[in-house]
C-alpha atoms as a PDB file:
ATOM      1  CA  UNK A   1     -25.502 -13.811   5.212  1.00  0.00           C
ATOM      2  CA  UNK A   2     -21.822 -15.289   4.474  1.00  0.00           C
ATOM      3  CA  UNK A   3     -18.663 -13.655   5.344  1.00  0.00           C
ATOM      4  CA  UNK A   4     -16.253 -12.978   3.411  1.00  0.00           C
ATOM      5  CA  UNK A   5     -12.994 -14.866   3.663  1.00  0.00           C
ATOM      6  CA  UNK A   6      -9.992 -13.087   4.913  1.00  0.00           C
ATOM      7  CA  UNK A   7     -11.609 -10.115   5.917  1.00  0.00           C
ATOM      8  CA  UNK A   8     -10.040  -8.051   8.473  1.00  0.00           C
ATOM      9  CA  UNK A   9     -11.637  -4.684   8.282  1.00  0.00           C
ATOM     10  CA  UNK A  10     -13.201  -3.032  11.106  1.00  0.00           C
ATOM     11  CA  UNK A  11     -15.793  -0.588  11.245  1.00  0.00           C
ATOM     12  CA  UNK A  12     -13.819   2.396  12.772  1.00  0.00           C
ATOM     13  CA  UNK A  13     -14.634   5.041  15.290  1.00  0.00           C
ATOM     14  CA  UNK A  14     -14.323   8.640  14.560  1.00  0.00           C
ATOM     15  CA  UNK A  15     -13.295  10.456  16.892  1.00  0.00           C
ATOM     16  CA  UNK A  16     -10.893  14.260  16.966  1.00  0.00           C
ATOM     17  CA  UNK A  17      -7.973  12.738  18.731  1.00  0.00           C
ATOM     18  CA  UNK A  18      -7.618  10.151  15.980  1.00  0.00           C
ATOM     19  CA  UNK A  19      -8.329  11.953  12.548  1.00  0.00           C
ATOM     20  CA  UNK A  20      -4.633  11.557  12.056  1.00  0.00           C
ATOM     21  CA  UNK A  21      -4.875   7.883  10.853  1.00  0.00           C
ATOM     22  CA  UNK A  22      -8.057   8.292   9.073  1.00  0.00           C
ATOM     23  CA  UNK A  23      -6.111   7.775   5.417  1.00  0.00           C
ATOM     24  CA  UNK A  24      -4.185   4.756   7.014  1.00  0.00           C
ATOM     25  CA  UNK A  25      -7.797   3.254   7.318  1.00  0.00           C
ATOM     26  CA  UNK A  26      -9.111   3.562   3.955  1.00  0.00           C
ATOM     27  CA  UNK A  27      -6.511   1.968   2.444  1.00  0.00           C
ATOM     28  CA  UNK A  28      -6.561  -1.195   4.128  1.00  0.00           C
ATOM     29  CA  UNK A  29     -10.145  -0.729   4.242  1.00  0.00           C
ATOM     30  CA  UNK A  30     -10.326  -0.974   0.117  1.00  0.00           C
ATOM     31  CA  UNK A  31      -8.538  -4.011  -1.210  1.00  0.00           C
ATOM     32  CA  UNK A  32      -8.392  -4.751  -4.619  1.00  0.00           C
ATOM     33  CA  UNK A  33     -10.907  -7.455  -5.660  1.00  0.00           C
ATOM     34  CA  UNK A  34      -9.362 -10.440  -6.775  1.00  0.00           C
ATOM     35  CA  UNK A  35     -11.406 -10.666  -9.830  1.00  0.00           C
ATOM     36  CA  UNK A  36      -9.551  -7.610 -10.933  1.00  0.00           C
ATOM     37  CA  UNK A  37      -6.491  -9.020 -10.128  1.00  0.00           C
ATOM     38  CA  UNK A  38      -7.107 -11.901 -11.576  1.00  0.00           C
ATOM     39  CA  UNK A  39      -8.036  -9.804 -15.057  1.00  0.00           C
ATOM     40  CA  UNK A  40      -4.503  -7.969 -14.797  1.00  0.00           C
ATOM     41  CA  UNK A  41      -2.323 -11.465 -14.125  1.00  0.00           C
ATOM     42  CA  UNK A  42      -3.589 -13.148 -17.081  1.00  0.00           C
ATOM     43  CA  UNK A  43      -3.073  -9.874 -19.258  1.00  0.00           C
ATOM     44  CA  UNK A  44       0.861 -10.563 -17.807  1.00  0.00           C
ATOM     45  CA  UNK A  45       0.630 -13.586 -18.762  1.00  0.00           C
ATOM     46  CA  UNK A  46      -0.498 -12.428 -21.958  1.00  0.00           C
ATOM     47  CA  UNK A  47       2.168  -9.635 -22.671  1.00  0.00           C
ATOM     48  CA  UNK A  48       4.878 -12.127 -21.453  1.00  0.00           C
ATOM     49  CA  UNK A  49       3.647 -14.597 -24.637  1.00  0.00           C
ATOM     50  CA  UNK A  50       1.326 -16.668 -22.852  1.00  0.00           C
ATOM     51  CA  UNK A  51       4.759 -18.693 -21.214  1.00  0.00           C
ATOM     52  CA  UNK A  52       3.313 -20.359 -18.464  1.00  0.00           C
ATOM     53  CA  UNK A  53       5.087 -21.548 -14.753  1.00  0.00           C
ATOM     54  CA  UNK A  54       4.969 -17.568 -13.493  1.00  0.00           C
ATOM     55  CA  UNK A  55       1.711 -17.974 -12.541  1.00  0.00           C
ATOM     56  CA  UNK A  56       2.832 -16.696  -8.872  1.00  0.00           C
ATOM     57  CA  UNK A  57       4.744 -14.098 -10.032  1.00  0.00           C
ATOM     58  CA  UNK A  58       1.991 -12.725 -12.593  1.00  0.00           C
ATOM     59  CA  UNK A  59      -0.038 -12.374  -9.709  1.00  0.00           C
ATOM     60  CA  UNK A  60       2.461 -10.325  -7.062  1.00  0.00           C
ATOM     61  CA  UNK A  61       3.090  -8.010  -9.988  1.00  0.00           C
ATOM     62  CA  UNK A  62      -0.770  -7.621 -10.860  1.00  0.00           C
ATOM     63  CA  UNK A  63      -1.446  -7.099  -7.009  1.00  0.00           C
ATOM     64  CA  UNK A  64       1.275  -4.572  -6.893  1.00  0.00           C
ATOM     65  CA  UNK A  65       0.225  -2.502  -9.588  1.00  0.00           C
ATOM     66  CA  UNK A  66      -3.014  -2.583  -8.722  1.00  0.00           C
ATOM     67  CA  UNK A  67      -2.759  -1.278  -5.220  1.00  0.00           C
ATOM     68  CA  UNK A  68      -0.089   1.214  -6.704  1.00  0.00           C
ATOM     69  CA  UNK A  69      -2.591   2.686  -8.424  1.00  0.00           C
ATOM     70  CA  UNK A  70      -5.073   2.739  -5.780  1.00  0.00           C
ATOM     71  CA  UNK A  71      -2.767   4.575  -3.755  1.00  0.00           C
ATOM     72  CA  UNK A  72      -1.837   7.296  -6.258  1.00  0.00           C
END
């Protein structure tokens, strides 16, 4: 089996005296997958009349977003 690059997720312990941080786990444990990402910067890049060089920029915004509405 491969692993996957980047990953820094643990498998966690649960235990009473730290149920407090449970939500602070699942989010870090769920990233968004870059293919999805990917998907929203080009729509961006799209909406933005297909004006290339913010290639970077399309990207933060899409990542942004997308965890946003993780989160919410």
């Amino acid at each position: 089996m491969s692993k996957e690059k980047g990953s820094t997720t643990r498998p966690v312990e649960h235990d009473k005296k730290h149920a407090h941080n449970v939500g602070h786990v699942v989010v870090h444990a769920t990233p968004v997958c870059t293919e999805i990402i990917s998907e929203r910067a080009y729509q961006l890049f799209e909406r933005r009349g297909c004006v290339h060089g913010f290639d970077v920029q399309d990207w933060l915004d899409a990542e942004k977003q997308l965890t946003e509405e993780l989160l919410n």
